[in-house]
PDB file of N, CA and C in Angstrom:
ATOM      1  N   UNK A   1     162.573  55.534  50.752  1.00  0.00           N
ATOM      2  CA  UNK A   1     161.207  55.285  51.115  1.00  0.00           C
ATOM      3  C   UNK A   1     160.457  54.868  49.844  1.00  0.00           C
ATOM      4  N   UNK A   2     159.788  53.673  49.908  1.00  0.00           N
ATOM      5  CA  UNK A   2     159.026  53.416  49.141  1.00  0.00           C
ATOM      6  C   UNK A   2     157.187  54.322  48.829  1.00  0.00           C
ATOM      7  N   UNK A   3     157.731  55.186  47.435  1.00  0.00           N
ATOM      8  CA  UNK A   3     156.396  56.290  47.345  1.00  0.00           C
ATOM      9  C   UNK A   3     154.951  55.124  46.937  1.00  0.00           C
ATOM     10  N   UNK A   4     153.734  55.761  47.037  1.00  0.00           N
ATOM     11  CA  UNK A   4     152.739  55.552  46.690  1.00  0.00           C
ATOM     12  C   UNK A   4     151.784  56.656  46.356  1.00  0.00           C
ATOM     13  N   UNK A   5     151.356  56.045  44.699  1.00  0.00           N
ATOM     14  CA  UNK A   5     150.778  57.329  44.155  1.00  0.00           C
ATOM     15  C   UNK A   5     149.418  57.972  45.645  1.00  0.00           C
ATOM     16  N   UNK A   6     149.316  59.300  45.077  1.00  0.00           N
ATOM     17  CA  UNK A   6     148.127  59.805  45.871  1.00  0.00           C
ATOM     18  C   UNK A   6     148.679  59.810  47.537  1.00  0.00           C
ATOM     19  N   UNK A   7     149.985  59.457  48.137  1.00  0.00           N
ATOM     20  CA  UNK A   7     150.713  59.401  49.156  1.00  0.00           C
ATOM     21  C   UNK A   7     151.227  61.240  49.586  1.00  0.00           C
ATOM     22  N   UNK A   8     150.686  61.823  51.146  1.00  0.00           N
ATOM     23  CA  UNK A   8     151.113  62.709  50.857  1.00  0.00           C
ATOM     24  C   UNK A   8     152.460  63.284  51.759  1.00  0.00           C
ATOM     25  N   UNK A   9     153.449  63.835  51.549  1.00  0.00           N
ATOM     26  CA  UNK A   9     154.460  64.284  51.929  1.00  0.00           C
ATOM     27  C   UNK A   9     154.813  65.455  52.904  1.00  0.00           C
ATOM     28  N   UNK A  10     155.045  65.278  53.831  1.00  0.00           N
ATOM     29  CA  UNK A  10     155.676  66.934  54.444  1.00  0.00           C
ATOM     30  C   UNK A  10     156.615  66.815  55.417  1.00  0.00           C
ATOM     31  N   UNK A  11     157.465  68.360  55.309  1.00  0.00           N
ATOM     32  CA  UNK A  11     158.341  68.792  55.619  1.00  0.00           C
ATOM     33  C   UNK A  11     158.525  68.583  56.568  1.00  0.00           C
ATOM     34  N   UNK A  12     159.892  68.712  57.144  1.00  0.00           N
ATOM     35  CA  UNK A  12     160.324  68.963  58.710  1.00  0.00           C
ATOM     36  C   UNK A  12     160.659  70.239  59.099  1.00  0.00           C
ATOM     37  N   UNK A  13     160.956  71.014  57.849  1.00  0.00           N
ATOM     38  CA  UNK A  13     161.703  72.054  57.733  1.00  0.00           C
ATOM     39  C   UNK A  13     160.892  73.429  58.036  1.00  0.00           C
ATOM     40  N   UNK A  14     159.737  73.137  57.042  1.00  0.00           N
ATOM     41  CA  UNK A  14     159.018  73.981  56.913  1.00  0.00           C
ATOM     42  C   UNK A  14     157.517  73.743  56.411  1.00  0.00           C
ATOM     43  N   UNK A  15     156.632  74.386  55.805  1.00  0.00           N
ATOM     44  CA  UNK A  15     155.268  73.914  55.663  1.00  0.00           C
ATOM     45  C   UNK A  15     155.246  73.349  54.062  1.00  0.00           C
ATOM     46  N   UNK A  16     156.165  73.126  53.336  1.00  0.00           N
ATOM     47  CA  UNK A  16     155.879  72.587  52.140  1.00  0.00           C
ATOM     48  C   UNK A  16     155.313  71.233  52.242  1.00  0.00           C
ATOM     49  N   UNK A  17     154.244  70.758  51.301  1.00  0.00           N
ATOM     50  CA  UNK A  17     153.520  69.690  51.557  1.00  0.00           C
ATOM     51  C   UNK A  17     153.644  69.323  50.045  1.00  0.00           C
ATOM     52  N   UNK A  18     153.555  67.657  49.746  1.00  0.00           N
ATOM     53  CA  UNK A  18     153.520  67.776  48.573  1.00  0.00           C
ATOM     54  C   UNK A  18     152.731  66.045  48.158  1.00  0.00           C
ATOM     55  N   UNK A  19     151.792  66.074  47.162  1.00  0.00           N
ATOM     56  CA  UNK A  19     151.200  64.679  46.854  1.00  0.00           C
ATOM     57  C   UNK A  19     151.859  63.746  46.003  1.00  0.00           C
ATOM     58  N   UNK A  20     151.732  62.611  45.612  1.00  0.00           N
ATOM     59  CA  UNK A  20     152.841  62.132  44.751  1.00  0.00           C
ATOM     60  C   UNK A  20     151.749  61.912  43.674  1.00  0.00           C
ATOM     61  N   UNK A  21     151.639  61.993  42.496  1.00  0.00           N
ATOM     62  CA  UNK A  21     151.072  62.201  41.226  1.00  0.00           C
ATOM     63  C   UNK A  21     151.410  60.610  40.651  1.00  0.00           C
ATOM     64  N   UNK A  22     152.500  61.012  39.989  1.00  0.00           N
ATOM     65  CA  UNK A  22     153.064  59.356  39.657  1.00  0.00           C
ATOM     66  C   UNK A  22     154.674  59.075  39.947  1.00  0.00           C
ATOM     67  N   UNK A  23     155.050  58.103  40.531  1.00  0.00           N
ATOM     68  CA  UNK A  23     155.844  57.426  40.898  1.00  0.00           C
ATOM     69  C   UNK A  23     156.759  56.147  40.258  1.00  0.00           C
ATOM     70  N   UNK A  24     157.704  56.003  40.519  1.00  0.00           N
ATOM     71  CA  UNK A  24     158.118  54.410  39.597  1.00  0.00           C
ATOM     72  C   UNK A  24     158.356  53.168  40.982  1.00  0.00           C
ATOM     73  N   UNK A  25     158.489  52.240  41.258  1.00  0.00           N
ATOM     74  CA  UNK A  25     158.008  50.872  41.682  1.00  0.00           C
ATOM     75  C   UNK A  25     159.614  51.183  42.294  1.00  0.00           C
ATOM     76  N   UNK A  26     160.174  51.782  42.490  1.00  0.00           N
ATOM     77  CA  UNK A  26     161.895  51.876  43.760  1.00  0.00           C
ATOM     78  C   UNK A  26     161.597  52.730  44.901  1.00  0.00           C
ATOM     79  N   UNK A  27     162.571  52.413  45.640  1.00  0.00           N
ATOM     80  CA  UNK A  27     162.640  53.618  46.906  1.00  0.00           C
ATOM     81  C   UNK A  27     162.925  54.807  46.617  1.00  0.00           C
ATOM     82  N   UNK A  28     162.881  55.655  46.687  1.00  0.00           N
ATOM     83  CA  UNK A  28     163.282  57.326  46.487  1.00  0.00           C
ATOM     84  C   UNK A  28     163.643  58.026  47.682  1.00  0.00           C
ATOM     85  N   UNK A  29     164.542  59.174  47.891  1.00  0.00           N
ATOM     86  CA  UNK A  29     164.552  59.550  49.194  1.00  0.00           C
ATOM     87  C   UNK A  29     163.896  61.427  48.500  1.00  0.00           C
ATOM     88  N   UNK A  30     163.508  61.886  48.963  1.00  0.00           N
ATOM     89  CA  UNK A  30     162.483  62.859  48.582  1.00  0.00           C
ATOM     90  C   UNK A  30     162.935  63.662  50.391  1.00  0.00           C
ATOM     91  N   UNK A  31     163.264  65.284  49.954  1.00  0.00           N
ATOM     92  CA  UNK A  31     164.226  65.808  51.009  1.00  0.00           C
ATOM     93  C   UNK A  31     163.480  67.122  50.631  1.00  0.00           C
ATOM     94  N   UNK A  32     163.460  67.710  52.056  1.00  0.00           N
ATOM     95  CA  UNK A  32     163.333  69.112  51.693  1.00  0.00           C
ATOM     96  C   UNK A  32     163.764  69.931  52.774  1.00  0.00           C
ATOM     97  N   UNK A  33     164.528  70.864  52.340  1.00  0.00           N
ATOM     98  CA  UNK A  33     165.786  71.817  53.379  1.00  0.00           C
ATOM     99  C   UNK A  33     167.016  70.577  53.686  1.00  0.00           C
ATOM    100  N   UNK A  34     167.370  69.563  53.052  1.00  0.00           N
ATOM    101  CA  UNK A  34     168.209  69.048  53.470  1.00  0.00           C
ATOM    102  C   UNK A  34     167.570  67.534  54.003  1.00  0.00           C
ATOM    103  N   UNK A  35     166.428  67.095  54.823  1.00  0.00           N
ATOM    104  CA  UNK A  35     165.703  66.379  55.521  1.00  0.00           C
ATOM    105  C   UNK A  35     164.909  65.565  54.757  1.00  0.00           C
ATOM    106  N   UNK A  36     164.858  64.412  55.009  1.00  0.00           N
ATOM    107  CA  UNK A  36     163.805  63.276  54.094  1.00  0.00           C
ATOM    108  C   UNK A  36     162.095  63.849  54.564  1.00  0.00           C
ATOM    109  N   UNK A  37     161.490  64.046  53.528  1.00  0.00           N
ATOM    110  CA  UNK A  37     160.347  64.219  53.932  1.00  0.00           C
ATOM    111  C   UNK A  37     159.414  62.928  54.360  1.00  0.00           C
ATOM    112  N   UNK A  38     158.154  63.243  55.247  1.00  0.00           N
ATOM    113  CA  UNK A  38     157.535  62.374  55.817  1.00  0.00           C
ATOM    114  C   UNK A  38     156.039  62.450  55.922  1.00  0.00           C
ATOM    115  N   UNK A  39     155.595  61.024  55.692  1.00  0.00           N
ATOM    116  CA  UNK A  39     154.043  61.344  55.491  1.00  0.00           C
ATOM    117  C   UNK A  39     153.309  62.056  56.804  1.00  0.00           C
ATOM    118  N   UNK A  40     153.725  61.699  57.586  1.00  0.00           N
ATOM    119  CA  UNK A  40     152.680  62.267  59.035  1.00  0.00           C
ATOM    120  C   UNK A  40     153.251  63.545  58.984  1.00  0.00           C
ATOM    121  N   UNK A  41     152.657  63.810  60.259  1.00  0.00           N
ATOM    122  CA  UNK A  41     152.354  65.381  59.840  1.00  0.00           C
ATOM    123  C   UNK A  41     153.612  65.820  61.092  1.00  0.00           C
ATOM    124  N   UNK A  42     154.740  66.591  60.515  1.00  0.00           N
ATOM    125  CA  UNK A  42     155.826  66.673  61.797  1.00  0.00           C
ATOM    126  C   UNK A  42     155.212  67.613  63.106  1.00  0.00           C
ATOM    127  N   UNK A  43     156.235  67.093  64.316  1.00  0.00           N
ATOM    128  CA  UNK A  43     156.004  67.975  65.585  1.00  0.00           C
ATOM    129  C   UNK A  43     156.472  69.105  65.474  1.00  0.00           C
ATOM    130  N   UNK A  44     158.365  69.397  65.648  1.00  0.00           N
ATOM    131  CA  UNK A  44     158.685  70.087  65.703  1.00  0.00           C
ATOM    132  C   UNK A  44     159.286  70.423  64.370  1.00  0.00           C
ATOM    133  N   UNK A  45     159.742  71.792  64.553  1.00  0.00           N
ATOM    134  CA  UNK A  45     160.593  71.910  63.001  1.00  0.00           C
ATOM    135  C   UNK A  45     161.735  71.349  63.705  1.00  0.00           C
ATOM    136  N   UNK A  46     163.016  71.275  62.435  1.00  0.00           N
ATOM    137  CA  UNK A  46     164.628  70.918  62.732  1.00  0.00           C
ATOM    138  C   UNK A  46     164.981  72.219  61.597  1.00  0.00           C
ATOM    139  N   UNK A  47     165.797  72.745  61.834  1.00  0.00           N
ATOM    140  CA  UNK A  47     166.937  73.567  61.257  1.00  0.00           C
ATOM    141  C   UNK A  47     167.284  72.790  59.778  1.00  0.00           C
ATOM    142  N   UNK A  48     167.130  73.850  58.612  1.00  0.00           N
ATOM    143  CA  UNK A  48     167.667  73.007  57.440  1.00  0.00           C
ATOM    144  C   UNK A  48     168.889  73.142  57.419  1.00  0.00           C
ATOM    145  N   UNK A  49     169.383  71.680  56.914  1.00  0.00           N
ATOM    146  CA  UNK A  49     170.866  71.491  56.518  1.00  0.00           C
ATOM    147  C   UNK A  49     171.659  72.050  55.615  1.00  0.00           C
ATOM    148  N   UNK A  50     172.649  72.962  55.376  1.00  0.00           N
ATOM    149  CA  UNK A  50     173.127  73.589  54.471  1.00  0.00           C
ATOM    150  C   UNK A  50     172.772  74.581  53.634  1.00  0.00           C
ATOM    151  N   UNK A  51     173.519  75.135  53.455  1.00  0.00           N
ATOM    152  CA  UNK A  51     173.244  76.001  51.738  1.00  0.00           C
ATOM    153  C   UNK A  51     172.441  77.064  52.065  1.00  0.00           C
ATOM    154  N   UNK A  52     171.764  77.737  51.246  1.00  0.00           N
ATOM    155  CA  UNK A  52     170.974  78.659  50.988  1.00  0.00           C
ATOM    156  C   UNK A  52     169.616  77.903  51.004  1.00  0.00           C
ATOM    157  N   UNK A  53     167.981  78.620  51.306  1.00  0.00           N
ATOM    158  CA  UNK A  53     167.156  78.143  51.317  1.00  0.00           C
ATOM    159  C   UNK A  53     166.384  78.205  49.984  1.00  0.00           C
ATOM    160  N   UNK A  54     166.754  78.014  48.825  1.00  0.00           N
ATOM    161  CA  UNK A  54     166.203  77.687  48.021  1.00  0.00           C
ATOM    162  C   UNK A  54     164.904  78.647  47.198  1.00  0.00           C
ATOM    163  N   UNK A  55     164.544  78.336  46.201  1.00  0.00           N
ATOM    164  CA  UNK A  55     163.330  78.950  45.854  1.00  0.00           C
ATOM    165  C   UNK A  55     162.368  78.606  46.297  1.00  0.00           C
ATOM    166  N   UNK A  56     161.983  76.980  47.020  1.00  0.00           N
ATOM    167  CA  UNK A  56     160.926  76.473  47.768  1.00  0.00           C
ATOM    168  C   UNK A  56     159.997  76.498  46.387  1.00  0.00           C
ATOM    169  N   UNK A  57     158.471  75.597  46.728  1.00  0.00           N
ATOM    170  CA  UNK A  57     157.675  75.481  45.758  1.00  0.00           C
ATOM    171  C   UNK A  57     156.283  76.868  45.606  1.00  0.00           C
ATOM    172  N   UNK A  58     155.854  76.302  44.387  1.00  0.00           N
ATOM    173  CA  UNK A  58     154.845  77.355  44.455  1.00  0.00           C
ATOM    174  C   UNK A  58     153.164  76.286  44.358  1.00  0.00           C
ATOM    175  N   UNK A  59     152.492  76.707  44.953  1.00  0.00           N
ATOM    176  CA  UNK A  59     151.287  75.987  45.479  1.00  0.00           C
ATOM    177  C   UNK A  59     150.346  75.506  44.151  1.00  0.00           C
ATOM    178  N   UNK A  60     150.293  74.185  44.052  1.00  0.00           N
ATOM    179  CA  UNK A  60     149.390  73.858  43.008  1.00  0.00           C
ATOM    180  C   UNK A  60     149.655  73.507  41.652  1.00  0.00           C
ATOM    181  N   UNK A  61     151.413  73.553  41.068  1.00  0.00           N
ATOM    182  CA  UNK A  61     152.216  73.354  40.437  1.00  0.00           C
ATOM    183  C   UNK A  61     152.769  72.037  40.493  1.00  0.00           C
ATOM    184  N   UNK A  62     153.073  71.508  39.581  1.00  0.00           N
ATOM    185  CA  UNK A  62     153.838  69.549  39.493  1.00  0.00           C
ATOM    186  C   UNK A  62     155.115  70.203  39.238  1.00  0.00           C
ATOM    187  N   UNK A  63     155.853  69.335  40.027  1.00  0.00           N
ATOM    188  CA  UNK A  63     157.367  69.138  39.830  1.00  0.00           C
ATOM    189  C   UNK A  63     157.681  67.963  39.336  1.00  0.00           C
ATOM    190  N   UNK A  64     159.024  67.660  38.394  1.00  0.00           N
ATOM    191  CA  UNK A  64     159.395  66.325  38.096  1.00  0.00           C
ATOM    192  C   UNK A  64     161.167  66.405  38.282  1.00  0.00           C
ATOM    193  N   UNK A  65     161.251  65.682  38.192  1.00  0.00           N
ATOM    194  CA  UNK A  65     163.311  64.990  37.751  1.00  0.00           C
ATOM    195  C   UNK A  65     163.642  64.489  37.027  1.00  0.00           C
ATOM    196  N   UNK A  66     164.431  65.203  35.824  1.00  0.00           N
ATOM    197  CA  UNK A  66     165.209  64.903  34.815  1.00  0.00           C
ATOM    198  C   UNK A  66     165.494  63.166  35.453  1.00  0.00           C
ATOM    199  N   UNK A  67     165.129  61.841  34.173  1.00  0.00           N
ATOM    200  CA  UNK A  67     166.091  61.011  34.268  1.00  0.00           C
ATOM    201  C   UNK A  67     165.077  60.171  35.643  1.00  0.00           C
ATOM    202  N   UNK A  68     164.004  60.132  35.952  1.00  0.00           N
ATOM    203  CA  UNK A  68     163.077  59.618  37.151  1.00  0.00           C
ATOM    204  C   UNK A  68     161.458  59.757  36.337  1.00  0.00           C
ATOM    205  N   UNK A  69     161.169  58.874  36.887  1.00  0.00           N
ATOM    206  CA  UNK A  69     159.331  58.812  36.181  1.00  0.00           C
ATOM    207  C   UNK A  69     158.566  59.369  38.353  1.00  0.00           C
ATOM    208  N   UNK A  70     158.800  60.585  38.470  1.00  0.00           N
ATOM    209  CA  UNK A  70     158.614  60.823  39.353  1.00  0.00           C
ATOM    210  C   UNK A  70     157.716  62.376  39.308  1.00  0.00           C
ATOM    211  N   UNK A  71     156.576  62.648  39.840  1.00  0.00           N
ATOM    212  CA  UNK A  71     155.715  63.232  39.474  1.00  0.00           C
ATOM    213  C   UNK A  71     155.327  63.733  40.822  1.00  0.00           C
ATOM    214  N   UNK A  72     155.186  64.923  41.313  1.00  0.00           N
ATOM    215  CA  UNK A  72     154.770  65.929  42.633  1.00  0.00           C
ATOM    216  C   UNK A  72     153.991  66.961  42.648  1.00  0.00           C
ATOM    217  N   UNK A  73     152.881  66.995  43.150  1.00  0.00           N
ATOM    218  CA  UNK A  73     152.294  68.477  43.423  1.00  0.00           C
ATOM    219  C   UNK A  73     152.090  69.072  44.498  1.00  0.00           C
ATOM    220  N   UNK A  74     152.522  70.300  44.462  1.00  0.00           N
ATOM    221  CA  UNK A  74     152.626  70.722  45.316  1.00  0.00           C
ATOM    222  C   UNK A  74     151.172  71.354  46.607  1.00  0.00           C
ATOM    223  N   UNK A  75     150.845  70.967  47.659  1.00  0.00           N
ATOM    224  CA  UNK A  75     149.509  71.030  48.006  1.00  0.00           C
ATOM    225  C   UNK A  75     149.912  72.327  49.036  1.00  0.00           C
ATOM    226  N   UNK A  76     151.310  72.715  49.607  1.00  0.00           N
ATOM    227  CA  UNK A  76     151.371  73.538  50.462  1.00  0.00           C
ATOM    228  C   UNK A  76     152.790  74.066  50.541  1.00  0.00           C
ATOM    229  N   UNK A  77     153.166  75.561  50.049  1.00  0.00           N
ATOM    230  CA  UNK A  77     154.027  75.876  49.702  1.00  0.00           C
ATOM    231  C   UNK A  77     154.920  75.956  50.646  1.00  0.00           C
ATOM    232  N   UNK A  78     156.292  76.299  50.597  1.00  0.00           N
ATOM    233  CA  UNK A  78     157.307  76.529  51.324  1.00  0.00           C
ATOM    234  C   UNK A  78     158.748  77.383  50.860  1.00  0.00           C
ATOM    235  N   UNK A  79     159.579  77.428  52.015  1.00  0.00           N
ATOM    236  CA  UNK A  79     160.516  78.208  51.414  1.00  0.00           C
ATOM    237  C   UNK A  79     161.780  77.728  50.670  1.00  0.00           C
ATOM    238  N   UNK A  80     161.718  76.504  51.090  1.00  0.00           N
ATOM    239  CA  UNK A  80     163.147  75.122  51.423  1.00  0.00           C
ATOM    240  C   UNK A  80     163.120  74.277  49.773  1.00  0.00           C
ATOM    241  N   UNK A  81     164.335  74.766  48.909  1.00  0.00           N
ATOM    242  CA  UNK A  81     164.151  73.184  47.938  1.00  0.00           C
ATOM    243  C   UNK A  81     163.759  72.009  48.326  1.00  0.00           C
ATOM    244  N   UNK A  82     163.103  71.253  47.105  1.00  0.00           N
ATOM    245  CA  UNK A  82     163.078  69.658  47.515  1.00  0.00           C
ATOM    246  C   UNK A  82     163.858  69.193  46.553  1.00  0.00           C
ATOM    247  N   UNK A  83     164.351  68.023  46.689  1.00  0.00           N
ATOM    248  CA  UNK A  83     164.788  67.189  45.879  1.00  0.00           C
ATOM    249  C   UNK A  83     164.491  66.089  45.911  1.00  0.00           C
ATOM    250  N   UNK A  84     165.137  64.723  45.269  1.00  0.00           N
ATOM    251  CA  UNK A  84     164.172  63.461  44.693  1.00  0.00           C
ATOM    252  C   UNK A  84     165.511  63.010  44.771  1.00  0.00           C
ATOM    253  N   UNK A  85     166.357  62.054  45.616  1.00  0.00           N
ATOM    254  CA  UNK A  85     167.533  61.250  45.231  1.00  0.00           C
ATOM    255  C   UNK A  85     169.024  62.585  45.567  1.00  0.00           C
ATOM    256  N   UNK A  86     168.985  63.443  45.758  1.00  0.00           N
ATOM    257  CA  UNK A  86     169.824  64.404  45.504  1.00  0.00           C
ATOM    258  C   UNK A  86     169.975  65.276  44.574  1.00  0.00           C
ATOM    259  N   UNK A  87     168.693  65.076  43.725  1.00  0.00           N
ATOM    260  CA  UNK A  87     168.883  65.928  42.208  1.00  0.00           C
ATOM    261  C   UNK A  87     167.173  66.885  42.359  1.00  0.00           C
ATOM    262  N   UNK A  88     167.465  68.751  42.671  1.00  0.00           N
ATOM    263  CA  UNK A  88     166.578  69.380  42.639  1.00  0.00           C
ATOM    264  C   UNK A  88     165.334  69.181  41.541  1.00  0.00           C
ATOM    265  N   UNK A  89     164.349  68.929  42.327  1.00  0.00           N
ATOM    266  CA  UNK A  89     162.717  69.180  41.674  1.00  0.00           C
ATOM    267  C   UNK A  89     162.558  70.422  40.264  1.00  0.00           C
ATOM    268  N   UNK A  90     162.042  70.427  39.447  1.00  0.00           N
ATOM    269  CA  UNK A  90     162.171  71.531  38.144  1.00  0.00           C
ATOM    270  C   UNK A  90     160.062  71.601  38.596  1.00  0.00           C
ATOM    271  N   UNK A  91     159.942  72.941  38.128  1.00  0.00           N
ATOM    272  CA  UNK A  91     158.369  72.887  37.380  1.00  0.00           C
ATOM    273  C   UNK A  91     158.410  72.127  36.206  1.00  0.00           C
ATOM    274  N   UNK A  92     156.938  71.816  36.176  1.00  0.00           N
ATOM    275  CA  UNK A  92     156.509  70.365  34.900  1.00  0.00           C
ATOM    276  C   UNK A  92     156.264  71.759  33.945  1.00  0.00           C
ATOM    277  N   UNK A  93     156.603  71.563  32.811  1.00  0.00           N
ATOM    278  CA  UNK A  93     155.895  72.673  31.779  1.00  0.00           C
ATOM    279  C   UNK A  93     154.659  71.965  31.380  1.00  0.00           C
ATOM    280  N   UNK A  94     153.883  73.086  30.823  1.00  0.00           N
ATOM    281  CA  UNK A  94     152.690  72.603  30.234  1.00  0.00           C
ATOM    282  C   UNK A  94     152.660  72.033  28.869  1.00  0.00           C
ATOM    283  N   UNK A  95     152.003  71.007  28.363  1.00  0.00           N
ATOM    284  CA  UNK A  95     152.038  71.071  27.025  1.00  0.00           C
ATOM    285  C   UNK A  95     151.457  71.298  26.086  1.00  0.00           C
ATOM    286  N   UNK A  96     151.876  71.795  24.766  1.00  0.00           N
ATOM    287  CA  UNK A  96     151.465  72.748  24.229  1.00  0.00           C
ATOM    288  C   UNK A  96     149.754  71.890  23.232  1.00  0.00           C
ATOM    289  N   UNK A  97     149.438  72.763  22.840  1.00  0.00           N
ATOM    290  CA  UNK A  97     147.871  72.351  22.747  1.00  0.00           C
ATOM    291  C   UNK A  97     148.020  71.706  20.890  1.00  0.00           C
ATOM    292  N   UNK A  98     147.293  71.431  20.389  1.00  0.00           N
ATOM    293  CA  UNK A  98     147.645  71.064  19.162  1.00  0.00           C
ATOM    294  C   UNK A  98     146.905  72.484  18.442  1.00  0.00           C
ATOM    295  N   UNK A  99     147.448  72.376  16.633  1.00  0.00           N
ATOM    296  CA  UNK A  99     147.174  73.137  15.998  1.00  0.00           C
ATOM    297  C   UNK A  99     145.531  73.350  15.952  1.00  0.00           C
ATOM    298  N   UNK A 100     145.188  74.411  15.280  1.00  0.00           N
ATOM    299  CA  UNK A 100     143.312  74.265  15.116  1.00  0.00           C
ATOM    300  C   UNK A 100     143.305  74.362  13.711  1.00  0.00           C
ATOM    301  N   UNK A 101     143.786  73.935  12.818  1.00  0.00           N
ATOM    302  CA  UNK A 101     143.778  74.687  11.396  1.00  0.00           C
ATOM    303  C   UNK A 101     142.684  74.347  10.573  1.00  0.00           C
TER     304      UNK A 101
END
């Protein structure tokens, strides 16, 4: 799916919602519990695919992907990993402030 910044995302799985911050100019497939996420807003849930359910996000936090200029925040938490291409979402760390000397 082709992202667009300020584009917003949700689950099939579960209630994780997520905005896209910044993006790079390719398709991405962006999944959560297993399932491509989708801008409208889903009907029913579907059963996540595989595995264990993940740590899921925490509300109000950016996620990124090692190796992707791909940028997420999270607007509505959930229980279900996401991932970006097949490779799990990390928290963005903060960065650190400069010296005051």
């Amino acid at each position: 799916m082709k992202l667009r910044v300020g584009q917003t995302l949700k689950s099939l799985v579960d209630t994780t919602g997520l905005v896209v911050v910044r993006c790079p100019d390719q398709d991405l497939s962006v999944t959560c519990g297993g399932h491509e996420m989708s801008p409208d807003a889903p009907g029913e849930r579907v059963p996540a695919v595989g595995g264990p359910n993940g740590s899921g996000l925490q509300l109000g936090k950016r996620y990124t992907v090692d190796g992707t200029d791909v940028e997420l925040l999270c607007v509505q938490g959930g229980e279900h990993s996401v991932a970006v291409d097949g490779t799990e979402v990390v928290q963005k760390s903060a960065k650190p402030l400069p010296a005051s000397d």
